[in-house]
C-alpha atoms as a PDB file:
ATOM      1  CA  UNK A   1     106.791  88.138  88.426  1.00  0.00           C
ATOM      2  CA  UNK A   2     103.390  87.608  90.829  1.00  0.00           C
ATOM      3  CA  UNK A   3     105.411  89.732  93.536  1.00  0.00           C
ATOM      4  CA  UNK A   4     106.059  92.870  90.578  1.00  0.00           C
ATOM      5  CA  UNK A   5     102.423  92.251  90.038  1.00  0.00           C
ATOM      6  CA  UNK A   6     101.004  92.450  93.611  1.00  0.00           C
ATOM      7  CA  UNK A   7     102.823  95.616  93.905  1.00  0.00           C
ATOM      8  CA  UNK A   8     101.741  97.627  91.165  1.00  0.00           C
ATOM      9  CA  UNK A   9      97.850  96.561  91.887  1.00  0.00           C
ATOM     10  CA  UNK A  10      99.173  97.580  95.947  1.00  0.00           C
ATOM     11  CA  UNK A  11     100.592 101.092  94.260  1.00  0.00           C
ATOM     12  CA  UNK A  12      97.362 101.978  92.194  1.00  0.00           C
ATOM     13  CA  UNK A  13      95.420 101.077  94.807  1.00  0.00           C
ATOM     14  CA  UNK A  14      96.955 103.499  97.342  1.00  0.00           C
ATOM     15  CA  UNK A  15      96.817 106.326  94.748  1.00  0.00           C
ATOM     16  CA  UNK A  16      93.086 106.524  95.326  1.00  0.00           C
ATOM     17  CA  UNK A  17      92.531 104.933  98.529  1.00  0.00           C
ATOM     18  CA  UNK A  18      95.039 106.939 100.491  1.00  0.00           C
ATOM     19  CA  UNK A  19      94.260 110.372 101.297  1.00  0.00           C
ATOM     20  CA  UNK A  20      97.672 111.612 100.533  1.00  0.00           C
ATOM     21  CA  UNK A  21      97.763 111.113  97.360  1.00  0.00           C
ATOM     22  CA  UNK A  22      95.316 113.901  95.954  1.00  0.00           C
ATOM     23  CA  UNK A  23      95.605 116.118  92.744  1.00  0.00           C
ATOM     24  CA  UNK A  24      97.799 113.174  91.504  1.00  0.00           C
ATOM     25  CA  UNK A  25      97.391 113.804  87.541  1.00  0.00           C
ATOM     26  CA  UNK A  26      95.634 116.381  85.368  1.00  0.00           C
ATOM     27  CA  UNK A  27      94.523 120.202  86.083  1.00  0.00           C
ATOM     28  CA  UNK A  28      92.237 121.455  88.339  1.00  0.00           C
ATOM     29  CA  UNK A  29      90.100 124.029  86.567  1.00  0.00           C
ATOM     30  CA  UNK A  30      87.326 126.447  88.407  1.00  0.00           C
ATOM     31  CA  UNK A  31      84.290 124.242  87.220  1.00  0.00           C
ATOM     32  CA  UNK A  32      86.085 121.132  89.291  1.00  0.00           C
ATOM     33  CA  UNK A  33      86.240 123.179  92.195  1.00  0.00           C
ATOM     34  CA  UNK A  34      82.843 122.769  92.005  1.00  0.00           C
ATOM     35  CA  UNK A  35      82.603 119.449  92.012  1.00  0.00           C
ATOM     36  CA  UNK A  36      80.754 118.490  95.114  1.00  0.00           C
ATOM     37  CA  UNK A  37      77.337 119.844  95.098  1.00  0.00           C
ATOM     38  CA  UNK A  38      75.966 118.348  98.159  1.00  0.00           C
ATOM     39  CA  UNK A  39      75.783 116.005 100.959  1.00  0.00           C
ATOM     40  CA  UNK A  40      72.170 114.466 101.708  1.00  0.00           C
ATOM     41  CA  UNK A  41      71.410 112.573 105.022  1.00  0.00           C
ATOM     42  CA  UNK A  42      67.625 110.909 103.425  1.00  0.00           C
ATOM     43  CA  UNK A  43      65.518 109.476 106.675  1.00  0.00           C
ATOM     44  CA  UNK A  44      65.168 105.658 104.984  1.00  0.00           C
ATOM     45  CA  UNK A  45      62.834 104.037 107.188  1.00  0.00           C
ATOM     46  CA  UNK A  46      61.122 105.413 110.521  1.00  0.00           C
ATOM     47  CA  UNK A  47      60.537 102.862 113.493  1.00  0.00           C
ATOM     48  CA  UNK A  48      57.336 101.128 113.229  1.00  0.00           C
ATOM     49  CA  UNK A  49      55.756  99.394 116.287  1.00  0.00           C
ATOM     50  CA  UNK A  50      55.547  96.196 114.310  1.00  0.00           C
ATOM     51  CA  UNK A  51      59.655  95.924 114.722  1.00  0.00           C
ATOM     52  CA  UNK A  52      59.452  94.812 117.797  1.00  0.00           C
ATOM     53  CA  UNK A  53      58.362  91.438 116.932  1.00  0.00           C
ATOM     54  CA  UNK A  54      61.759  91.055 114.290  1.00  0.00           C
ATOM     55  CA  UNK A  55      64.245  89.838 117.091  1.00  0.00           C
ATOM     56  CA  UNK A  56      66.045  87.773 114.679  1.00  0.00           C
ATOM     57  CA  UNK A  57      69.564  89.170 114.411  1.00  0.00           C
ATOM     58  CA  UNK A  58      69.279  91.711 117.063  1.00  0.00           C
ATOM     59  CA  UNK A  59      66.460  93.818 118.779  1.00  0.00           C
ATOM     60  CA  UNK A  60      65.139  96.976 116.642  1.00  0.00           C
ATOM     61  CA  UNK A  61      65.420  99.608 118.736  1.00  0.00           C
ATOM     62  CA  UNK A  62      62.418 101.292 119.800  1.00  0.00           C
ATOM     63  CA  UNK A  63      62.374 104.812 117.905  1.00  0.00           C
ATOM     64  CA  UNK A  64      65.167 103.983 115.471  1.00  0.00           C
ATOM     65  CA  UNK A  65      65.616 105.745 112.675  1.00  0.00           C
ATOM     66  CA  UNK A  66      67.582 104.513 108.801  1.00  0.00           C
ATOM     67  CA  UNK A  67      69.696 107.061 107.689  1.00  0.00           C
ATOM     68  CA  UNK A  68      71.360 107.129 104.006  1.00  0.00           C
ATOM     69  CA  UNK A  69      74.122 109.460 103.653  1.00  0.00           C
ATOM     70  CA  UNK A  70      74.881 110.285  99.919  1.00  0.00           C
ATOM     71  CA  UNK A  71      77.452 112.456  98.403  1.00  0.00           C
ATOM     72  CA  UNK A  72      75.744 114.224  95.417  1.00  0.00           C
ATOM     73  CA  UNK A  73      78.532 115.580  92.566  1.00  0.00           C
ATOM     74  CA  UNK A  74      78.301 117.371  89.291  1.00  0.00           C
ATOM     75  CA  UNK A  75      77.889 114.553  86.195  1.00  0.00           C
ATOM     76  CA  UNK A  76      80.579 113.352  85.289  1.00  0.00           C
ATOM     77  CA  UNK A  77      82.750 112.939  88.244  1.00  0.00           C
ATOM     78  CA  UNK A  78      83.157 110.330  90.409  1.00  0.00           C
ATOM     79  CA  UNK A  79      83.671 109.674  94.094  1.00  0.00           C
ATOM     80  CA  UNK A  80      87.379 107.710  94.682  1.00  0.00           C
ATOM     81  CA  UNK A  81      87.505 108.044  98.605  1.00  0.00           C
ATOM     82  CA  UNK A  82      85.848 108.719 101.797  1.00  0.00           C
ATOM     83  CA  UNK A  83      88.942 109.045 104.480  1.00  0.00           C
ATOM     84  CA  UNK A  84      90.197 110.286 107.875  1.00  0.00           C
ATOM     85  CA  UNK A  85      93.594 112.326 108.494  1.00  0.00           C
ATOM     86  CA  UNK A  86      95.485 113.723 111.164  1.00  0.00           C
ATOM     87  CA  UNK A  87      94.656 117.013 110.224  1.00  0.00           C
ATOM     88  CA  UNK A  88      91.047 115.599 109.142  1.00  0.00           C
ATOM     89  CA  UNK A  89      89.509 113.072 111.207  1.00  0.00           C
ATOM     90  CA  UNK A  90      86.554 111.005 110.031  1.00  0.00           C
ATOM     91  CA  UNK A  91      84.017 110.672 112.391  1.00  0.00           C
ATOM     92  CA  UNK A  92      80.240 108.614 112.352  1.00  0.00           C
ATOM     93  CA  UNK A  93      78.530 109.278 115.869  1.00  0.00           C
ATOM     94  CA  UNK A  94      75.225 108.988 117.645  1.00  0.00           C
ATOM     95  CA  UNK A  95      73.998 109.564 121.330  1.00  0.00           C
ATOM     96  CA  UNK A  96      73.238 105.901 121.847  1.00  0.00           C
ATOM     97  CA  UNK A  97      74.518 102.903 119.038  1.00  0.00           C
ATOM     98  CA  UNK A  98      74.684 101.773 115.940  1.00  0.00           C
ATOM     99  CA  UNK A  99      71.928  99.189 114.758  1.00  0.00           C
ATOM    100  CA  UNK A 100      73.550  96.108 113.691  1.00  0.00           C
ATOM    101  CA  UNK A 101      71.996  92.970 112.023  1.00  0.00           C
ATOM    102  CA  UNK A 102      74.133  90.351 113.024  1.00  0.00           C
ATOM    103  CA  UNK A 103      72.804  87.343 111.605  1.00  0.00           C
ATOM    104  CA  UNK A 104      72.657  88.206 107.992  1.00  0.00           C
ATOM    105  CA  UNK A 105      73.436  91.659 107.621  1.00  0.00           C
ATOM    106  CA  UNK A 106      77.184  92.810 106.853  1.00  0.00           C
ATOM    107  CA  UNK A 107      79.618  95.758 107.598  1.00  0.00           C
ATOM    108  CA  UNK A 108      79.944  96.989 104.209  1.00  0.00           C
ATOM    109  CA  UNK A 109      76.718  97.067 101.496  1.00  0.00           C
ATOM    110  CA  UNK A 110      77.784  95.386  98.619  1.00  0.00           C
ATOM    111  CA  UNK A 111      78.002  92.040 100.934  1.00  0.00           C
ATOM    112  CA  UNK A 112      74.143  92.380 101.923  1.00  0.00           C
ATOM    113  CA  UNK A 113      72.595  89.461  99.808  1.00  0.00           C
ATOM    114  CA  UNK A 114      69.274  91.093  98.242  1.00  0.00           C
ATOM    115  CA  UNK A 115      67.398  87.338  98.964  1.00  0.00           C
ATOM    116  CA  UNK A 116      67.784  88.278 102.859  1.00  0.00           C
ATOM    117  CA  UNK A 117      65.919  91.921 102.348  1.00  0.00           C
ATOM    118  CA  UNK A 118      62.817  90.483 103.269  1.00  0.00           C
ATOM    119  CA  UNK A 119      64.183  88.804 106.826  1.00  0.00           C
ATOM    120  CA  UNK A 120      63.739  90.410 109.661  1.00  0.00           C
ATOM    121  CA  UNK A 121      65.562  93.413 109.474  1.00  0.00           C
ATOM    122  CA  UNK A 122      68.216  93.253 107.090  1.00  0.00           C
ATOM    123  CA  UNK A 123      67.044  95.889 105.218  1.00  0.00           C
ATOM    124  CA  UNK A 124      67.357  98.420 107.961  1.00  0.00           C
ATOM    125  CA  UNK A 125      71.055  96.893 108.859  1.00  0.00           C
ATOM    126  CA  UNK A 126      73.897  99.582 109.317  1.00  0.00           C
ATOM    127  CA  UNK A 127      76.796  99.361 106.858  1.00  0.00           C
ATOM    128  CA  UNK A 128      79.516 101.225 104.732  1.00  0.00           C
ATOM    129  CA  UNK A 129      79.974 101.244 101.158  1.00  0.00           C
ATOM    130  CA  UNK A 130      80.747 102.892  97.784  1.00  0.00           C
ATOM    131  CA  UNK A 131      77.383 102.912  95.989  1.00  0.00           C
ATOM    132  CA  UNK A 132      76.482  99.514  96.951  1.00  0.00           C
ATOM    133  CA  UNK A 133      73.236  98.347  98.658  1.00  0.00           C
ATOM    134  CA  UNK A 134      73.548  94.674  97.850  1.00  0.00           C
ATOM    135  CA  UNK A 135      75.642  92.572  95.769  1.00  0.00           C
ATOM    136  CA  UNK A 136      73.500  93.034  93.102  1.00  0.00           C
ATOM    137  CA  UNK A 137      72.241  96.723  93.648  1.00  0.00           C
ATOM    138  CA  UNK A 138      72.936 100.702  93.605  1.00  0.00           C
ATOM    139  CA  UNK A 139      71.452 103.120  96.045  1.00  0.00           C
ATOM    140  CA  UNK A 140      69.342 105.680  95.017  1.00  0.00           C
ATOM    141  CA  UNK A 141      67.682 108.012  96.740  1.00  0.00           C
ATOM    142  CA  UNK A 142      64.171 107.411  97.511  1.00  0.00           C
ATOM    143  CA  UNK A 143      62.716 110.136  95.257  1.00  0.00           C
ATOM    144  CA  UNK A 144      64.645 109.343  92.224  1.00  0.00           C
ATOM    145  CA  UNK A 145      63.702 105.446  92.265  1.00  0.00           C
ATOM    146  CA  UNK A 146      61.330 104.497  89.485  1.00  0.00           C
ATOM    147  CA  UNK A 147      61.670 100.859  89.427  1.00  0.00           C
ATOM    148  CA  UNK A 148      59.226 100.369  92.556  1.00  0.00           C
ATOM    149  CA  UNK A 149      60.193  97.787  95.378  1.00  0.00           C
ATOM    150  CA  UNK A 150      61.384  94.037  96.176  1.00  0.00           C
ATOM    151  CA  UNK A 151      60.956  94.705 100.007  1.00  0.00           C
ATOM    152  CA  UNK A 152      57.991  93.866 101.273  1.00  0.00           C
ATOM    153  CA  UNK A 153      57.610  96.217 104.313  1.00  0.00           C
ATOM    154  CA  UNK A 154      54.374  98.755 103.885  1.00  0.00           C
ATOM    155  CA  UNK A 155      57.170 101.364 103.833  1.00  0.00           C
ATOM    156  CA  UNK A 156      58.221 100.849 100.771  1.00  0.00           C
ATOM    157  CA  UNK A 157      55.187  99.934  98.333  1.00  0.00           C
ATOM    158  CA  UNK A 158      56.190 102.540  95.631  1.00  0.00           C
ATOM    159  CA  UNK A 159      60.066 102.692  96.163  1.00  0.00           C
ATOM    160  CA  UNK A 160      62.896 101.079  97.962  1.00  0.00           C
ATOM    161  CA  UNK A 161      66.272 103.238  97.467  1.00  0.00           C
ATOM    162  CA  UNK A 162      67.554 100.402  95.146  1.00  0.00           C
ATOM    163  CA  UNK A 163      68.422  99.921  91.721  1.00  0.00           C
ATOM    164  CA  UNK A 164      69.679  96.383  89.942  1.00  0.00           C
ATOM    165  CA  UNK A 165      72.887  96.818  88.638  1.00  0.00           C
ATOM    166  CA  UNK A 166      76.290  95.361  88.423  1.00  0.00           C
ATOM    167  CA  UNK A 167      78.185  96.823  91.541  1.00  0.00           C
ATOM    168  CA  UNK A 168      81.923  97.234  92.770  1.00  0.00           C
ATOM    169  CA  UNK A 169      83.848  95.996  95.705  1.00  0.00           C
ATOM    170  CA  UNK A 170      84.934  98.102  97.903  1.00  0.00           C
ATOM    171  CA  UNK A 171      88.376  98.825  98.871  1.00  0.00           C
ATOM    172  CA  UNK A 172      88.741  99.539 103.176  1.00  0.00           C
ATOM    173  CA  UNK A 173      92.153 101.202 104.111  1.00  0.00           C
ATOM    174  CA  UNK A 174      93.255 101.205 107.670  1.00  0.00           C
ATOM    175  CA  UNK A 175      89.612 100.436 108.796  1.00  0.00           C
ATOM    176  CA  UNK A 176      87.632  97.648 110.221  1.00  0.00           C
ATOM    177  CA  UNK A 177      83.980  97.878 108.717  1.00  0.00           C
ATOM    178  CA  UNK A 178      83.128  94.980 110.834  1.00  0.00           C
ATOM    179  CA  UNK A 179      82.285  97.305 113.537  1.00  0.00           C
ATOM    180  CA  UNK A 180      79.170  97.588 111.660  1.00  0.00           C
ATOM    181  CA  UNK A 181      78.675  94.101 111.770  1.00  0.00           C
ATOM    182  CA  UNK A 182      78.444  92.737 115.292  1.00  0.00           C
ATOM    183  CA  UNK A 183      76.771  94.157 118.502  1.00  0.00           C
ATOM    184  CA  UNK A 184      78.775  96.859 119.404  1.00  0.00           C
ATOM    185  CA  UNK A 185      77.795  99.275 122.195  1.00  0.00           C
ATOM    186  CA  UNK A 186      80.216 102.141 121.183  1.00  0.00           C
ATOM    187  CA  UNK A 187      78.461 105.525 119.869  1.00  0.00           C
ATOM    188  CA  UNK A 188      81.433 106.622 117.720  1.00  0.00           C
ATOM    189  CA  UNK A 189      83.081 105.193 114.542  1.00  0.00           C
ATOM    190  CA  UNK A 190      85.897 107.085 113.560  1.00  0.00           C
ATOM    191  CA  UNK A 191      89.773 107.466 112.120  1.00  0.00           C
ATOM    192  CA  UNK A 192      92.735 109.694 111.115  1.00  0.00           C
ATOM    193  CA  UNK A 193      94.550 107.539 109.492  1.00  0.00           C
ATOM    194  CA  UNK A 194      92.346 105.328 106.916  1.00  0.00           C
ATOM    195  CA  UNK A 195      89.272 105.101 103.949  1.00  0.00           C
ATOM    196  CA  UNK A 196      86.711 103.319 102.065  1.00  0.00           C
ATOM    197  CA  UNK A 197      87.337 103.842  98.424  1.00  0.00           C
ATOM    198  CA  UNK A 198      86.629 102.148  94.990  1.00  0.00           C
ATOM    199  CA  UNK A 199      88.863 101.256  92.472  1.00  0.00           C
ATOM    200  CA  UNK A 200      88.543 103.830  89.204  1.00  0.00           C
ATOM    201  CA  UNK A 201      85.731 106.367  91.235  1.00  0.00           C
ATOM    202  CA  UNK A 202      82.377 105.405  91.417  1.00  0.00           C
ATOM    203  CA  UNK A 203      79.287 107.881  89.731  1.00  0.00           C
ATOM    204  CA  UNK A 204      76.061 107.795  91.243  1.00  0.00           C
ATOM    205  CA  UNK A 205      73.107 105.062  89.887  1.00  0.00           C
ATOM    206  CA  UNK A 206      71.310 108.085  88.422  1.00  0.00           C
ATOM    207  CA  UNK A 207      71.829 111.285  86.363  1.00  0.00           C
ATOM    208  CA  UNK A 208      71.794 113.499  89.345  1.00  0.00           C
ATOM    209  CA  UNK A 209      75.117 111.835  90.306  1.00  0.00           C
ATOM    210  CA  UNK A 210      74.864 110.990  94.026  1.00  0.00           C
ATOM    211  CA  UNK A 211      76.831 108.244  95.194  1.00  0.00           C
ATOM    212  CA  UNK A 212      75.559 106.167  98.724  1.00  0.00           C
ATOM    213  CA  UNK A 213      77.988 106.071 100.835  1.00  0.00           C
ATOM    214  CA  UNK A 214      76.728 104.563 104.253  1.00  0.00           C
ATOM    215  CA  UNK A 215      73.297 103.060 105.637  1.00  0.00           C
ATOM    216  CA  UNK A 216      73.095 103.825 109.796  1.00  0.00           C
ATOM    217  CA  UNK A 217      70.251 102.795 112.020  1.00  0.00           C
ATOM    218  CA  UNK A 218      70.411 104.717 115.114  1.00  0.00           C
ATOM    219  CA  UNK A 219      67.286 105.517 118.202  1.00  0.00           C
ATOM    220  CA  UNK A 220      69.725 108.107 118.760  1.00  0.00           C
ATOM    221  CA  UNK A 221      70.562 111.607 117.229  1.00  0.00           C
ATOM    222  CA  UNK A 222      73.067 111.345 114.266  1.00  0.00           C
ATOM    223  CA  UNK A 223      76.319 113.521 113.418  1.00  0.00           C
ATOM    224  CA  UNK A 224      79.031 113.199 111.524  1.00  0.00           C
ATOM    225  CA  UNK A 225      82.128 114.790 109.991  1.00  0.00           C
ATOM    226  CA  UNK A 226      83.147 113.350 106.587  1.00  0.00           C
ATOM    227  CA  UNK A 227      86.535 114.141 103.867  1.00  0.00           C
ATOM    228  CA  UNK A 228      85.793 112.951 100.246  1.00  0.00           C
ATOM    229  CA  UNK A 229      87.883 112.224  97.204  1.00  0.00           C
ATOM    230  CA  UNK A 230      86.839 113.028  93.994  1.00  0.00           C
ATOM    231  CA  UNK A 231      87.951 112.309  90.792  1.00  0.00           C
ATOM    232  CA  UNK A 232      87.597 115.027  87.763  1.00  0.00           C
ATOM    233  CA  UNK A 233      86.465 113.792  84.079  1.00  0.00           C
ATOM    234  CA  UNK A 234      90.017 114.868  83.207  1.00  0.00           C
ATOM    235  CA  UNK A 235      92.170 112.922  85.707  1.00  0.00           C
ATOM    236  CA  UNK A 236      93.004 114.925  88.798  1.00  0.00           C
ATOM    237  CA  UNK A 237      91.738 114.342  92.329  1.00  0.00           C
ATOM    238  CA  UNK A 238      90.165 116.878  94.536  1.00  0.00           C
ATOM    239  CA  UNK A 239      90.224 116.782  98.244  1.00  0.00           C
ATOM    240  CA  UNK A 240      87.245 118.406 100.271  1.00  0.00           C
ATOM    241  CA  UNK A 241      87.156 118.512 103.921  1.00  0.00           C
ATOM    242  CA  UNK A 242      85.014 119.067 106.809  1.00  0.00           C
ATOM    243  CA  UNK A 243      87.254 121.669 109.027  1.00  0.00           C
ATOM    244  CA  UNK A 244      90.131 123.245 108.686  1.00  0.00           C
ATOM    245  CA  UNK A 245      91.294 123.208 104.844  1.00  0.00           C
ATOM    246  CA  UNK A 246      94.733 123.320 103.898  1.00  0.00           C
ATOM    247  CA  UNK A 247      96.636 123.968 100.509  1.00  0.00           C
ATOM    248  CA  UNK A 248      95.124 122.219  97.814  1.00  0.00           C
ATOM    249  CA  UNK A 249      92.047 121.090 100.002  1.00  0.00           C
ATOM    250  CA  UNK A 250      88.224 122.629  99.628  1.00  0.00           C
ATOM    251  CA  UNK A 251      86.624 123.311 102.685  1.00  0.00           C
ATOM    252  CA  UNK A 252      82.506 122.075 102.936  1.00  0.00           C
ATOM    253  CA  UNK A 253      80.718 122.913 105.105  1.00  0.00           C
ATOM    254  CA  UNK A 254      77.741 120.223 104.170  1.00  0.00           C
ATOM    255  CA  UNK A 255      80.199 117.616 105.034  1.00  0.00           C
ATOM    256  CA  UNK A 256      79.527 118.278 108.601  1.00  0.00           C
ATOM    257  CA  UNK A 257      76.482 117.219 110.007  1.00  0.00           C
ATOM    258  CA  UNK A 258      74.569 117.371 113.710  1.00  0.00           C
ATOM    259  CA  UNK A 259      71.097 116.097 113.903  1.00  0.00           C
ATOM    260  CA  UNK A 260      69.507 118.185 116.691  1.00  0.00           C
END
């Protein structure tokens, strides 16, 4: 009986989480083409000479630069998957490395404990996720946060990109987000053949609908190429890509990025 159990939670899982399962139930009508509206790449937090003296959990890098990368969707859908294909490979890059906090910061966001935002620089620590800035909060982006700040940094006096609510887990297929957790010289994280995803779809922590999807501190200059999942108020999943669309797949543009 546990075994039937552990594979129907294993099957439902890999409905959402991989890739090729889209447009698995429901109809796809002309207003959920639409679905995706945007991606937005918002500049967090901007190097400030002061870094230099947090050395606790790795050295800021001079110049470095907090990126938030959110996928913004029409209300009432929901994002189910971020993923890498063959035919569609995922791909996070800079010219130089990733910024990692490796004393208390975390590969994924919704294991950054909001107590350590205030140490060092956990705050500024890179990550993946599925909404989820802490255990305990949503990101938002910086101009939609009206609940004003728990990090102390001069930055972030009026707002700080997060809002207190209960968050989700997220699900990592195929990947390891721990490459986002220790040093790690490489300049590329990437796959064809896995995802970060959330069980159900997640909506964005505001109105406007726009879901946080990774946190990347980089000296460097940024690019990536991104595939989404997204889940229609009726049911069905749509598939957008960054190159090279095939049947049933949306291509979007916004989904690639180069930061020049």
């Amino acid at each position: 009986m546990k075994q039937a159990k552990y594979i129907i939670i294993f099957f439902l899982l890999s409905r959402i989480i991989n890739p090729t399962f889209a447009q698995i139930t429901g109809k796809i009508t002309e207003a959920d083409k639409q679905a995706l509206e945007g991606v937005i790449v918002e500049k967090y937090y901007v190097y400030n000479s002061k870094d230099k003296f947090d050395t606790t959990g790795g050295v800021f890098p001079k110049g470095a630069i907090t990126y938030r990368i959110y996928i913004d969707m029409k209300p009432g859908y929901t994002l189910q998957a971020v993923f890498g294909t063959r035919a569609h490979k995922l791909r996070l890059a800079t010219t130089t490395s990733f910024f990692n906090n490796v004393k208390e910061g975390n590969g994924t966001g919704d294991k950054i404990y909001s107590k350590n935002l205030n140490h060092n620089t956990v705050a500024f620590d890179s990550w993946l996720t599925m909404g989820a800035c802490t255990e305990s909060h949503n990101g938002v982006p910086l101009t939609e946060d009206t609940d004003g700040s728990i990090i102390t940094n001069n930055s972030f006096k009026k707002a700080d990109g997060l809002k207190a609510e209960k968050t989700k887990p997220v699900t990592y297929f195929g990947i390891d987000p721990s490459f986002f957790h220790y040093l790690n010289p490489s300049s590329e994280f990437s796959t064809d053949n896995g995802s970060w995803a959330i069980f159900g779809g997640m909506k964005g922590a505001t109105e406007s609908n726009k879901v946080l999807i990774a946190q990347l501190t980089t000296e460097g200059k940024l690019s990536f190429e991104l595939n989404v999942q997204i889940g229609t108020p009726t049911g069905a999943s749509l598939q957008y890509v960054a190159k090279n669309a095939g049947e049933k797949e949306f291509l979007f543009e916004g989904l690639n990025y180069e930061n020049k």
